[in-house]
PDB file of N, CA and C in Angstrom:
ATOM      1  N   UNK A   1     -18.796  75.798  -9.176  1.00  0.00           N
ATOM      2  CA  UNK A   1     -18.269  75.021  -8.068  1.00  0.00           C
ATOM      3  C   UNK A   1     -16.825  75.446  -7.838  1.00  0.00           C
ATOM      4  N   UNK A   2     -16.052  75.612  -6.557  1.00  0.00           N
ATOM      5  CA  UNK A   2     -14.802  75.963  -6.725  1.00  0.00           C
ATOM      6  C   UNK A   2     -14.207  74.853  -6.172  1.00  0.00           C
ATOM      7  N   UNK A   3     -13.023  75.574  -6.615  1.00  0.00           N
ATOM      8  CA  UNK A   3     -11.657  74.136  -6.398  1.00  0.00           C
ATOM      9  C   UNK A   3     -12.410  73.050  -4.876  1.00  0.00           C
ATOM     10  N   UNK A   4     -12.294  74.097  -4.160  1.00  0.00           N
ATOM     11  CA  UNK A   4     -12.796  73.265  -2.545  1.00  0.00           C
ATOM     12  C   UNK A   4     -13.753  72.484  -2.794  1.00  0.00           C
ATOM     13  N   UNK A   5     -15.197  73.063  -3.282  1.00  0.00           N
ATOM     14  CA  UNK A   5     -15.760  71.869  -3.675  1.00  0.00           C
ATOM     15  C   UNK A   5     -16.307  70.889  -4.113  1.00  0.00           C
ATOM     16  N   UNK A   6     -15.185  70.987  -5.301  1.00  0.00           N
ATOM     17  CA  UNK A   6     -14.743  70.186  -6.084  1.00  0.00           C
ATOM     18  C   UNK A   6     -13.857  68.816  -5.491  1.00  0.00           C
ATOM     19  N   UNK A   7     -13.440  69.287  -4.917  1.00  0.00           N
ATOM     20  CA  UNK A   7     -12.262  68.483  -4.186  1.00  0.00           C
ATOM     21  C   UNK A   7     -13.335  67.489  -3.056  1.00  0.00           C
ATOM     22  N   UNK A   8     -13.664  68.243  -2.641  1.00  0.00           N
ATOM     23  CA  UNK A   8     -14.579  67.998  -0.928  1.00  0.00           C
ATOM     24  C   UNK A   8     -15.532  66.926  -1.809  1.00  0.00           C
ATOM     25  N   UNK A   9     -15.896  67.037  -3.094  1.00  0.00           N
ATOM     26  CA  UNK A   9     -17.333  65.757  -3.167  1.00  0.00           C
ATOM     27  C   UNK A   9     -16.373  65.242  -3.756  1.00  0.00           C
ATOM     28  N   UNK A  10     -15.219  64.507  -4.037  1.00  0.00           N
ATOM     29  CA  UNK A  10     -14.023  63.605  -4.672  1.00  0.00           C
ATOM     30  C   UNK A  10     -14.562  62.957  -3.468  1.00  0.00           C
ATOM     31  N   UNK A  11     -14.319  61.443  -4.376  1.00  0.00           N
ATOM     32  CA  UNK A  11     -14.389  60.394  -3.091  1.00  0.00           C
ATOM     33  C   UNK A  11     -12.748  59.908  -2.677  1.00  0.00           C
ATOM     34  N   UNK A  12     -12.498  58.972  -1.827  1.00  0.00           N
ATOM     35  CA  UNK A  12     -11.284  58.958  -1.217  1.00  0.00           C
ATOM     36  C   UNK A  12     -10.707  58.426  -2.620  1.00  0.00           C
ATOM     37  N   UNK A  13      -9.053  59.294  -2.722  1.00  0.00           N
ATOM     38  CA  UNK A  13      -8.109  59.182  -3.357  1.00  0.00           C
ATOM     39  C   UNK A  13      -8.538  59.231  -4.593  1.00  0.00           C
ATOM     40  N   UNK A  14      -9.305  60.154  -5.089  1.00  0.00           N
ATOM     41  CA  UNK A  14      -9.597  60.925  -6.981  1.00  0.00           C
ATOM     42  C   UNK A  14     -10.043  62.304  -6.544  1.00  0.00           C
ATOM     43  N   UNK A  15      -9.390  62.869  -5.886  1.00  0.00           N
ATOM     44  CA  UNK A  15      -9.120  64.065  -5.523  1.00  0.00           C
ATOM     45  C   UNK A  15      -9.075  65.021  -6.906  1.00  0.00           C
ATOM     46  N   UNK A  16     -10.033  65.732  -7.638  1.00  0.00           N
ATOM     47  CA  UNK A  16      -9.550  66.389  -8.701  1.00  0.00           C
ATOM     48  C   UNK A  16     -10.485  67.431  -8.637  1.00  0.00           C
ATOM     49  N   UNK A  17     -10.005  68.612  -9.507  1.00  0.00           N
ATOM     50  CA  UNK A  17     -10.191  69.977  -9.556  1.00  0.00           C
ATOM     51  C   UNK A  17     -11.188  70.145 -11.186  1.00  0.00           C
ATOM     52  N   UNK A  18     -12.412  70.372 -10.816  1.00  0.00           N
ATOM     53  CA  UNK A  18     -13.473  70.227 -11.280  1.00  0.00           C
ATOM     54  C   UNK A  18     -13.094  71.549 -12.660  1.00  0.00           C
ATOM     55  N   UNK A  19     -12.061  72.639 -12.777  1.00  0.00           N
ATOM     56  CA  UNK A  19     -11.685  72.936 -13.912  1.00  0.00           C
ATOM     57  C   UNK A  19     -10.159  73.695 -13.427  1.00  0.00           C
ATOM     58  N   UNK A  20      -9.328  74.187 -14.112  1.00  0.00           N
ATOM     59  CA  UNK A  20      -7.801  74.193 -14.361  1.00  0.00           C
ATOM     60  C   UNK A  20      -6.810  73.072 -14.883  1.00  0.00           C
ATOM     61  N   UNK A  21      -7.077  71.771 -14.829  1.00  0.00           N
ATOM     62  CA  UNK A  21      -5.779  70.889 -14.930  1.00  0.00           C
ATOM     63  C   UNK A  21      -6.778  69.713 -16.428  1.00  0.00           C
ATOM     64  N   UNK A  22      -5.984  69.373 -17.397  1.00  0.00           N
ATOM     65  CA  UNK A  22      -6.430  69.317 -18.274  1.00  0.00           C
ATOM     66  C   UNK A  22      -5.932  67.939 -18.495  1.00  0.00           C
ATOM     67  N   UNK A  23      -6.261  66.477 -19.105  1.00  0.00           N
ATOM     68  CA  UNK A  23      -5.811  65.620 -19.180  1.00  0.00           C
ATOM     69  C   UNK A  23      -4.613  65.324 -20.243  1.00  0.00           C
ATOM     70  N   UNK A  24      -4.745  66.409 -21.231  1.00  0.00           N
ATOM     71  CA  UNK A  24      -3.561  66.555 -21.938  1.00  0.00           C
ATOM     72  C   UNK A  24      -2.580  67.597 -21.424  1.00  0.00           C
ATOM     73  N   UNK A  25      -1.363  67.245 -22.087  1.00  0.00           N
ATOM     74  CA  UNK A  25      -0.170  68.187 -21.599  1.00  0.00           C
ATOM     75  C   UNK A  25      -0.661  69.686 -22.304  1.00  0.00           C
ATOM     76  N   UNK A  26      -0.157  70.830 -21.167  1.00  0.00           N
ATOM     77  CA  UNK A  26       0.252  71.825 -21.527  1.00  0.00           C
ATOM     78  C   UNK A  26       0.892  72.334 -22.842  1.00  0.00           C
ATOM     79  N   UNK A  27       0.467  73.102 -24.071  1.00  0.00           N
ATOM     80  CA  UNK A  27       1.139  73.263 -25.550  1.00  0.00           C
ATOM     81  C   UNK A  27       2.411  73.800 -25.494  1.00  0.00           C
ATOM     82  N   UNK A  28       1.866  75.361 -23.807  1.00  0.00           N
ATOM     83  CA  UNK A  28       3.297  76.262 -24.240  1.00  0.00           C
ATOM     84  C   UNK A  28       3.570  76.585 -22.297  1.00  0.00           C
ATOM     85  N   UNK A  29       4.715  77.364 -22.354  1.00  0.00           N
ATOM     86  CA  UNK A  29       4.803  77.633 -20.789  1.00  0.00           C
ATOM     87  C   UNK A  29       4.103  77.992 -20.029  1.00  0.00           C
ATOM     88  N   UNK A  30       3.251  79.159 -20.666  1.00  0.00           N
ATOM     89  CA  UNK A  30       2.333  80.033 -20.390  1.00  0.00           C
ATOM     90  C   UNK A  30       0.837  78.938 -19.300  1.00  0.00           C
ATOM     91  N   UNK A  31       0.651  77.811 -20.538  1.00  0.00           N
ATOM     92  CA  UNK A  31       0.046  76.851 -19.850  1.00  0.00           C
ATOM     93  C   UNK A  31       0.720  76.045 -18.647  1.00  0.00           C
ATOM     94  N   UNK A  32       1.626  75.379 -18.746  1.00  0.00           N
ATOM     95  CA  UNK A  32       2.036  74.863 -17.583  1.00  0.00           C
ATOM     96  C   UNK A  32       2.176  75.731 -16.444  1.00  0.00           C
ATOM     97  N   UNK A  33       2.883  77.280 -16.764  1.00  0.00           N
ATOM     98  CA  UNK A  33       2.784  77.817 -15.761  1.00  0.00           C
ATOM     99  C   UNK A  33       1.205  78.129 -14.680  1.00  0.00           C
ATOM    100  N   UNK A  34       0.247  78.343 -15.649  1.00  0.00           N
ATOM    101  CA  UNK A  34      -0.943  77.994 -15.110  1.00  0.00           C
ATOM    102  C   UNK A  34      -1.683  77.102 -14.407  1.00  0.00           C
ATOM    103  N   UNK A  35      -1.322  76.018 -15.303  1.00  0.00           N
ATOM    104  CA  UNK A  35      -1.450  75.261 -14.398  1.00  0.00           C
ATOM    105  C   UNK A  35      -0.971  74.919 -13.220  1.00  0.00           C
ATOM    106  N   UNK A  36       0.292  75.286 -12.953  1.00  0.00           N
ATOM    107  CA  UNK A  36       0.977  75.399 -11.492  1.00  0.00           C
ATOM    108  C   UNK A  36       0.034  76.342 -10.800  1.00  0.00           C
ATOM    109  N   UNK A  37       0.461  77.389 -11.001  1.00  0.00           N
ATOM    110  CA  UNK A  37      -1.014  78.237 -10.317  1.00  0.00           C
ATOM    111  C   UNK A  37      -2.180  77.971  -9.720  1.00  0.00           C
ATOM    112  N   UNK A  38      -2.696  77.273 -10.577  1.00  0.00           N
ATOM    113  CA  UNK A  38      -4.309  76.780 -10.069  1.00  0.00           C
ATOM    114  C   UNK A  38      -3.874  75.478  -9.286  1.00  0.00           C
ATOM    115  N   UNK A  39      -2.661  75.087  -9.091  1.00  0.00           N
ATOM    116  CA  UNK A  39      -2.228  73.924  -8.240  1.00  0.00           C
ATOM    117  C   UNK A  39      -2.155  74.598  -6.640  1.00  0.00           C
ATOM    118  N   UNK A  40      -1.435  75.591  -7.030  1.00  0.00           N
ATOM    119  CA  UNK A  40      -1.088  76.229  -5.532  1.00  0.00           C
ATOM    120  C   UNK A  40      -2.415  77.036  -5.298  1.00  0.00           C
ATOM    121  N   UNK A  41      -3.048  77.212  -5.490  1.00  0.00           N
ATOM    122  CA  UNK A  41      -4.398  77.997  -5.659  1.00  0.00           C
ATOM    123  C   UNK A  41      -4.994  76.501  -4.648  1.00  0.00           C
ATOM    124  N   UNK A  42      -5.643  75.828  -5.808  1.00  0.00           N
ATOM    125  CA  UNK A  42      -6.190  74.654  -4.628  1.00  0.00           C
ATOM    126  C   UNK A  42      -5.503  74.154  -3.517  1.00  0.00           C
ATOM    127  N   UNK A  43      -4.183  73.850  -3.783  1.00  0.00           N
ATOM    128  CA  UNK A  43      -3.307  73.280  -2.189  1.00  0.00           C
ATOM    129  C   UNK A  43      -4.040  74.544  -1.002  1.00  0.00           C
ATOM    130  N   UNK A  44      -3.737  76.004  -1.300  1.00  0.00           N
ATOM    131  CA  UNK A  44      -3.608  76.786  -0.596  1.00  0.00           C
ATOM    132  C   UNK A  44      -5.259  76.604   0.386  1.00  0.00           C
ATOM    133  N   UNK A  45      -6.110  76.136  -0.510  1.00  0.00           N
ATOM    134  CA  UNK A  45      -7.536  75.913  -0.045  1.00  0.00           C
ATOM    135  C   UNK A  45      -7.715  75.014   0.072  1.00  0.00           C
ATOM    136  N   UNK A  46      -6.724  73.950   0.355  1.00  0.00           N
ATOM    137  CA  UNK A  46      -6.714  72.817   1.173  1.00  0.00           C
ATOM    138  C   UNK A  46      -5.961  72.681   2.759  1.00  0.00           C
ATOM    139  N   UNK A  47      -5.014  73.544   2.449  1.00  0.00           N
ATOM    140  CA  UNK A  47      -4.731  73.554   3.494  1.00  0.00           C
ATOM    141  C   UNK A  47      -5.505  74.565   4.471  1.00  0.00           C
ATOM    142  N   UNK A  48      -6.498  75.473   4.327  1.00  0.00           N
ATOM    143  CA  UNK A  48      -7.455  75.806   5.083  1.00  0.00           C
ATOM    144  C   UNK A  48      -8.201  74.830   5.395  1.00  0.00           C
ATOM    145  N   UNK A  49      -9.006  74.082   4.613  1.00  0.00           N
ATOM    146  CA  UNK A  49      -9.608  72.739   5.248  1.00  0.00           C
ATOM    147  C   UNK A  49      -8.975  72.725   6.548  1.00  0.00           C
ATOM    148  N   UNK A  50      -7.775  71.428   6.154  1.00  0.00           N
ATOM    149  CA  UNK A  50      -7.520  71.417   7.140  1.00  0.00           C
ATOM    150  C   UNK A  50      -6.818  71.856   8.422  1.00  0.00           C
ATOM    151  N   UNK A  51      -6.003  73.141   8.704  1.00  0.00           N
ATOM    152  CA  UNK A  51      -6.195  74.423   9.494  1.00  0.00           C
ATOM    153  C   UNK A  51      -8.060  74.604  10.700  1.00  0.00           C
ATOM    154  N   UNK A  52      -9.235  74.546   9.162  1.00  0.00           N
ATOM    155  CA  UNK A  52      -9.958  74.585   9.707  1.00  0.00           C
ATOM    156  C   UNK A  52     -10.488  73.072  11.085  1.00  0.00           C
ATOM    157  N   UNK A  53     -10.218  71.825  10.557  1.00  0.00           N
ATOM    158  CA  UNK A  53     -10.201  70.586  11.162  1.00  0.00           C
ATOM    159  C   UNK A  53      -9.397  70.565  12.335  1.00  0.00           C
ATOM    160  N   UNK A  54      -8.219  71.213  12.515  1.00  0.00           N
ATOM    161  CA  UNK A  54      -7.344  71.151  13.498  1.00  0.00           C
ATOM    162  C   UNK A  54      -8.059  72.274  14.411  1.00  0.00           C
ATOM    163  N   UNK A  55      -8.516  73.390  13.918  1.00  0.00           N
ATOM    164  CA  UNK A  55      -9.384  74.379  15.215  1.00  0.00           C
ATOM    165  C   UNK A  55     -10.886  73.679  15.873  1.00  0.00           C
ATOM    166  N   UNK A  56     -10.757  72.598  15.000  1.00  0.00           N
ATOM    167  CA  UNK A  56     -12.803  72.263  15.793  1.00  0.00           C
ATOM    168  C   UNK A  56     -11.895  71.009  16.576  1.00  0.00           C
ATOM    169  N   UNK A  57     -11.045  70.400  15.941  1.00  0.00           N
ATOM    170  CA  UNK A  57     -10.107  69.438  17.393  1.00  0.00           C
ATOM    171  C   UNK A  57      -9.812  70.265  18.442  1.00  0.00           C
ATOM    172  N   UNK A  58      -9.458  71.562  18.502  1.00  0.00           N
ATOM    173  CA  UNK A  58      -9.086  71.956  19.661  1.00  0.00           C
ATOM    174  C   UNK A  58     -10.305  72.300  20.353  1.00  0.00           C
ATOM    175  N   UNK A  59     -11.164  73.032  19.701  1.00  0.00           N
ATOM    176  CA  UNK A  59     -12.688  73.402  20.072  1.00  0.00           C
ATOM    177  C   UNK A  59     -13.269  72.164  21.221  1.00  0.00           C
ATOM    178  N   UNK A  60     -13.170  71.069  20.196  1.00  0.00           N
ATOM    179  CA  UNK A  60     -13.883  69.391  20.989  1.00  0.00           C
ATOM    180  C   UNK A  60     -13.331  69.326  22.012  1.00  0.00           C
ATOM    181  N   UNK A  61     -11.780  69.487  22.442  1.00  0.00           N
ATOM    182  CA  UNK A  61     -11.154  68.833  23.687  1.00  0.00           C
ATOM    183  C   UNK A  61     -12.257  70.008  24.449  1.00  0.00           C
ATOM    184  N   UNK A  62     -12.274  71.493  24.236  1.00  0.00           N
ATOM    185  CA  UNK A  62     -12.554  72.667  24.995  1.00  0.00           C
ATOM    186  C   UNK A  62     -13.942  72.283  25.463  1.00  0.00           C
ATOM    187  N   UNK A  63     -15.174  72.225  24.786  1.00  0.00           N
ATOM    188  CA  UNK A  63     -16.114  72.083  24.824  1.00  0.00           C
ATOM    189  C   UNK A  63     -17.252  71.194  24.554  1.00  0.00           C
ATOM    190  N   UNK A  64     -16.156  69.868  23.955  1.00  0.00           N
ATOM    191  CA  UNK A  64     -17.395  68.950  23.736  1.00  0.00           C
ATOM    192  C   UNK A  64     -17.045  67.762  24.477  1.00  0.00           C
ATOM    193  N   UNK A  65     -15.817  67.745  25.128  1.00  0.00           N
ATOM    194  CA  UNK A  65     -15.568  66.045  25.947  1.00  0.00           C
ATOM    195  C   UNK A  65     -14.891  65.514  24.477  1.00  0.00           C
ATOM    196  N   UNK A  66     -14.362  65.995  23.826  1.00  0.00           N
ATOM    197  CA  UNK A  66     -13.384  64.960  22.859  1.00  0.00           C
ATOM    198  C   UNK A  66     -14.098  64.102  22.154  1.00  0.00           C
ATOM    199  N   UNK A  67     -15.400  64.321  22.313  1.00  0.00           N
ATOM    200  CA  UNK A  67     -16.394  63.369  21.869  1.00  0.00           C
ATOM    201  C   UNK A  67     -16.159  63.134  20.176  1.00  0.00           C
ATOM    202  N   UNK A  68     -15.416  63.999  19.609  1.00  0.00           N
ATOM    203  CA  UNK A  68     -15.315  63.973  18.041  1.00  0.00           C
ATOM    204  C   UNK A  68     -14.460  64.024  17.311  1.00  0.00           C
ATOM    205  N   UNK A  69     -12.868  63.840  18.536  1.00  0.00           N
ATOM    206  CA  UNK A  69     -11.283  63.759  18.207  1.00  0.00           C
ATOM    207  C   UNK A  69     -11.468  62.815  17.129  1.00  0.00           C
ATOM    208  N   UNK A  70     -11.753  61.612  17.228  1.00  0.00           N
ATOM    209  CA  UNK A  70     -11.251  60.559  16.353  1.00  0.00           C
ATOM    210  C   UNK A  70     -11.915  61.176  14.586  1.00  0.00           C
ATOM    211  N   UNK A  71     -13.507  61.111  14.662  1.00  0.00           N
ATOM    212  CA  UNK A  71     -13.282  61.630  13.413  1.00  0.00           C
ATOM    213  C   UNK A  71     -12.859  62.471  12.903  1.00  0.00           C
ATOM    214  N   UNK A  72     -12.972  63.590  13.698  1.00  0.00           N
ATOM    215  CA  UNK A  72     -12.337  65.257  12.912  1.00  0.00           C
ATOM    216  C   UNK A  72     -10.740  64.956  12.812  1.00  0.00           C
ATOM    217  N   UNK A  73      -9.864  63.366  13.570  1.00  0.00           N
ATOM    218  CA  UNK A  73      -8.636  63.213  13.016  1.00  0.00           C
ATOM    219  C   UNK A  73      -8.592  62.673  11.825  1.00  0.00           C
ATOM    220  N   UNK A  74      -9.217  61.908  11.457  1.00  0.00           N
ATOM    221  CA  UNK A  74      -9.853  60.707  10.401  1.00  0.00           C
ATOM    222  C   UNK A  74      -9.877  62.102   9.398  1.00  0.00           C
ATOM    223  N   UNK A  75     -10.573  62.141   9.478  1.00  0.00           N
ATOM    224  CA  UNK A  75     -11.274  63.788   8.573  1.00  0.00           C
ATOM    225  C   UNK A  75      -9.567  64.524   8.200  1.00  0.00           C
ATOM    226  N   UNK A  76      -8.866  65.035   8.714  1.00  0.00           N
ATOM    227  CA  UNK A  76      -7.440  65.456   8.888  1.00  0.00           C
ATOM    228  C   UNK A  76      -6.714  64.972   8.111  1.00  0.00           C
ATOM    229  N   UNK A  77      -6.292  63.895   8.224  1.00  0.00           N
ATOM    230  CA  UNK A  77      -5.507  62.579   7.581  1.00  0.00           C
ATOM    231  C   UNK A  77      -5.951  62.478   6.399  1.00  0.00           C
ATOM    232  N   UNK A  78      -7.062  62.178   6.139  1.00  0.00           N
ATOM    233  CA  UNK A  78      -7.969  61.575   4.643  1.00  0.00           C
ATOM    234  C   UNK A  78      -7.695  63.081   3.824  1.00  0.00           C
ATOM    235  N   UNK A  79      -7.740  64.433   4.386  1.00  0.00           N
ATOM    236  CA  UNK A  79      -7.459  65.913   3.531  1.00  0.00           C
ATOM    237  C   UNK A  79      -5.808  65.814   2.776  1.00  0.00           C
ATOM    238  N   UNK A  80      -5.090  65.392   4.098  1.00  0.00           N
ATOM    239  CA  UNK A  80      -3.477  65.480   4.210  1.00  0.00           C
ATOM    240  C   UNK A  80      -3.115  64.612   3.051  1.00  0.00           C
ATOM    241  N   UNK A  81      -3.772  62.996   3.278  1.00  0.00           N
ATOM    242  CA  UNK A  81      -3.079  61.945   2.421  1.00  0.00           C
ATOM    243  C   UNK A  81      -3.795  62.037   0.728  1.00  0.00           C
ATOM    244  N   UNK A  82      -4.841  62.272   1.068  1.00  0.00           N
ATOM    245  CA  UNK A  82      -5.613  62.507  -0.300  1.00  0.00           C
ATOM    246  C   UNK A  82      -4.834  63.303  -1.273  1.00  0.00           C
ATOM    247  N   UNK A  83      -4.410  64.899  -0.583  1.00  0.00           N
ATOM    248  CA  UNK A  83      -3.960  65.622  -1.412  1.00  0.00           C
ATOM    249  C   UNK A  83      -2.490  65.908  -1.588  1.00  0.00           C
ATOM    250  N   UNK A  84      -1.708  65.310  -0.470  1.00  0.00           N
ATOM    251  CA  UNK A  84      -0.191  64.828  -1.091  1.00  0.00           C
ATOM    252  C   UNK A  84      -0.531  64.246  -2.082  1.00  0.00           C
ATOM    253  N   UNK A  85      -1.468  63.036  -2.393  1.00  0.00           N
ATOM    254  CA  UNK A  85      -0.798  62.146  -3.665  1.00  0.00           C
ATOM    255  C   UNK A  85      -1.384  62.431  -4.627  1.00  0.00           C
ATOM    256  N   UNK A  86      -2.556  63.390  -4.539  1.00  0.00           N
ATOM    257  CA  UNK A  86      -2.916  64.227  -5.900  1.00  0.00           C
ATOM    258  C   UNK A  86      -1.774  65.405  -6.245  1.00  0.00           C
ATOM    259  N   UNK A  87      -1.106  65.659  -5.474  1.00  0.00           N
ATOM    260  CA  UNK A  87      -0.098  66.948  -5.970  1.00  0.00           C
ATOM    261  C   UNK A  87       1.018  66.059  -6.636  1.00  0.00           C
ATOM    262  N   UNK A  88       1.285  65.051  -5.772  1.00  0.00           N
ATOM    263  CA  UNK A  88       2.867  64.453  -6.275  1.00  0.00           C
ATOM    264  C   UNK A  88       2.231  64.054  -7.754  1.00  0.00           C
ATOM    265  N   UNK A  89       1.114  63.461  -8.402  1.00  0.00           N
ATOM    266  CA  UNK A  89       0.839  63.386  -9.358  1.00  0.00           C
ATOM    267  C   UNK A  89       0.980  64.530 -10.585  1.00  0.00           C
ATOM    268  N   UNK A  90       0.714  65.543  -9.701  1.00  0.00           N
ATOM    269  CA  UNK A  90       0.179  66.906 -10.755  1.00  0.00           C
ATOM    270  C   UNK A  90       1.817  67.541 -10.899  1.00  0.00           C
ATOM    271  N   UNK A  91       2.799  67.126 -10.203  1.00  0.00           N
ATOM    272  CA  UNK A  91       3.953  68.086 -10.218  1.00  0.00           C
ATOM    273  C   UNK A  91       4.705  67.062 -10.745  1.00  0.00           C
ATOM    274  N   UNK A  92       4.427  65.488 -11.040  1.00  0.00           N
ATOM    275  CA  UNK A  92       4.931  64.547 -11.926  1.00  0.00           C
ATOM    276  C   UNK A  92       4.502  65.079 -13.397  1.00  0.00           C
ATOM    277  N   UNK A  93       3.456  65.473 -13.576  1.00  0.00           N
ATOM    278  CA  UNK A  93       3.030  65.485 -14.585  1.00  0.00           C
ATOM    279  C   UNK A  93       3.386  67.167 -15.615  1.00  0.00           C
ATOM    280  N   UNK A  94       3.826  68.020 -14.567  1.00  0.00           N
ATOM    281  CA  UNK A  94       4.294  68.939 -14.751  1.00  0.00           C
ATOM    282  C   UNK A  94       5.316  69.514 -14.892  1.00  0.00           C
ATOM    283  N   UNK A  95       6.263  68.043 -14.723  1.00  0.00           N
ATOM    284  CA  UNK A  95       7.743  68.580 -14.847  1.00  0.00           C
ATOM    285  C   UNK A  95       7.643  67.673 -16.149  1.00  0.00           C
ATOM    286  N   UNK A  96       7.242  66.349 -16.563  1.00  0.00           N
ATOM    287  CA  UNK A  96       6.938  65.821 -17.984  1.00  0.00           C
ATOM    288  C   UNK A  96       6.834  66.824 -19.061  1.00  0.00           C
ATOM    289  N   UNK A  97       5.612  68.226 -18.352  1.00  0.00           N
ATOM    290  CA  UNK A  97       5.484  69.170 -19.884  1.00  0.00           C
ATOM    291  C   UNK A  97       6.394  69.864 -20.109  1.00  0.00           C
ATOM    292  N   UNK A  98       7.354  70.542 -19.042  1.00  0.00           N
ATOM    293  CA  UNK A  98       8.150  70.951 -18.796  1.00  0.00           C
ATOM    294  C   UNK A  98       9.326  70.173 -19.631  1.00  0.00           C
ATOM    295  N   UNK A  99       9.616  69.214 -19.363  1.00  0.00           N
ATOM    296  CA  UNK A  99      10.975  68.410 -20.051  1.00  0.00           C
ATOM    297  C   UNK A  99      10.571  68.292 -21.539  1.00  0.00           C
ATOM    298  N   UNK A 100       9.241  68.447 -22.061  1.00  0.00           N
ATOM    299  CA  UNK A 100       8.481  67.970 -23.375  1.00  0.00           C
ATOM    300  C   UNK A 100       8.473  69.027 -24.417  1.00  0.00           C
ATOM    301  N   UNK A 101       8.710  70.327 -22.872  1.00  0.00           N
ATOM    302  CA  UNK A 101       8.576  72.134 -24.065  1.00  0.00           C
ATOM    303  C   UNK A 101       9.647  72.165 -24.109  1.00  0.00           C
ATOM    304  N   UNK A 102      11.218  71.845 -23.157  1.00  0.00           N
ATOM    305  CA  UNK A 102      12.615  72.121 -23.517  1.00  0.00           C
ATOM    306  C   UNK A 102      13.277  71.775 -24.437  1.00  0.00           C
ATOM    307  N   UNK A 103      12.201  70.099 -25.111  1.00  0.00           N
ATOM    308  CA  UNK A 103      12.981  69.449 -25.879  1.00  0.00           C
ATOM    309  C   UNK A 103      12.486  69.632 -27.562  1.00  0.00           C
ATOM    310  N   UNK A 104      11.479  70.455 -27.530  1.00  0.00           N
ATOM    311  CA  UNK A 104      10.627  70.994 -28.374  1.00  0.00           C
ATOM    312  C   UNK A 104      11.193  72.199 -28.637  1.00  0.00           C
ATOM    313  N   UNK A 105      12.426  72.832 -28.364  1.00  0.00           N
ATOM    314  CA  UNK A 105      12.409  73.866 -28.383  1.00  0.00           C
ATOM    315  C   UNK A 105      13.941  74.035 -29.303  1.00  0.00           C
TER     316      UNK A 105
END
């Protein structure tokens, strides 16, 4: 399954990445740095989502009568808000391992 969809069968707001991010902290940099990685890795294939959501809104006004603005905005929003507050989580949690390997050191 990849990050996308992984993400895509998350129900609203448990947005999580079906493998990379681990419930324990990172041991050494090498890990955290990875884990950043596979952070920007999924953002990056989230924000195609929605890229892709914003071209079938323009599509609908073109060719369908707008008939499907509201959800494909709904749809938009729920990608946007979902995965801001899964990142602000993951980059909370990543500056923690971060402050945890400096002081370990």
């Amino acid at each position: 399954m990849s990050n996308t969809q992984a993400c895509l069968s998350a129900g609203a707001g448990e947005a999580r990445l079906e493998k990379g991010f681990s419930a324990q902290p990172s041991t050494s940099a090498a890990d955290t740095a990875n884990d950043a990685l596979d952070l920007l890795t999924a953002t990056h294939e989230r924000l195609e989502q929605i890229t892709v959501v914003i071209q079938a809104i323009k599509a609908d006004l073109v060719h369908n009568g707008s008939r499907n603005i509201k959800h494909l905005a709904e749809l938009g929003a729920f990608l946007g808000y979902d995965w801001a507050n899964y990142v602000d989580g993951r980059v909370s949690a990543l500056k923690k391992e971060l402050q945890m390997q400096e002081i370990g050191q």
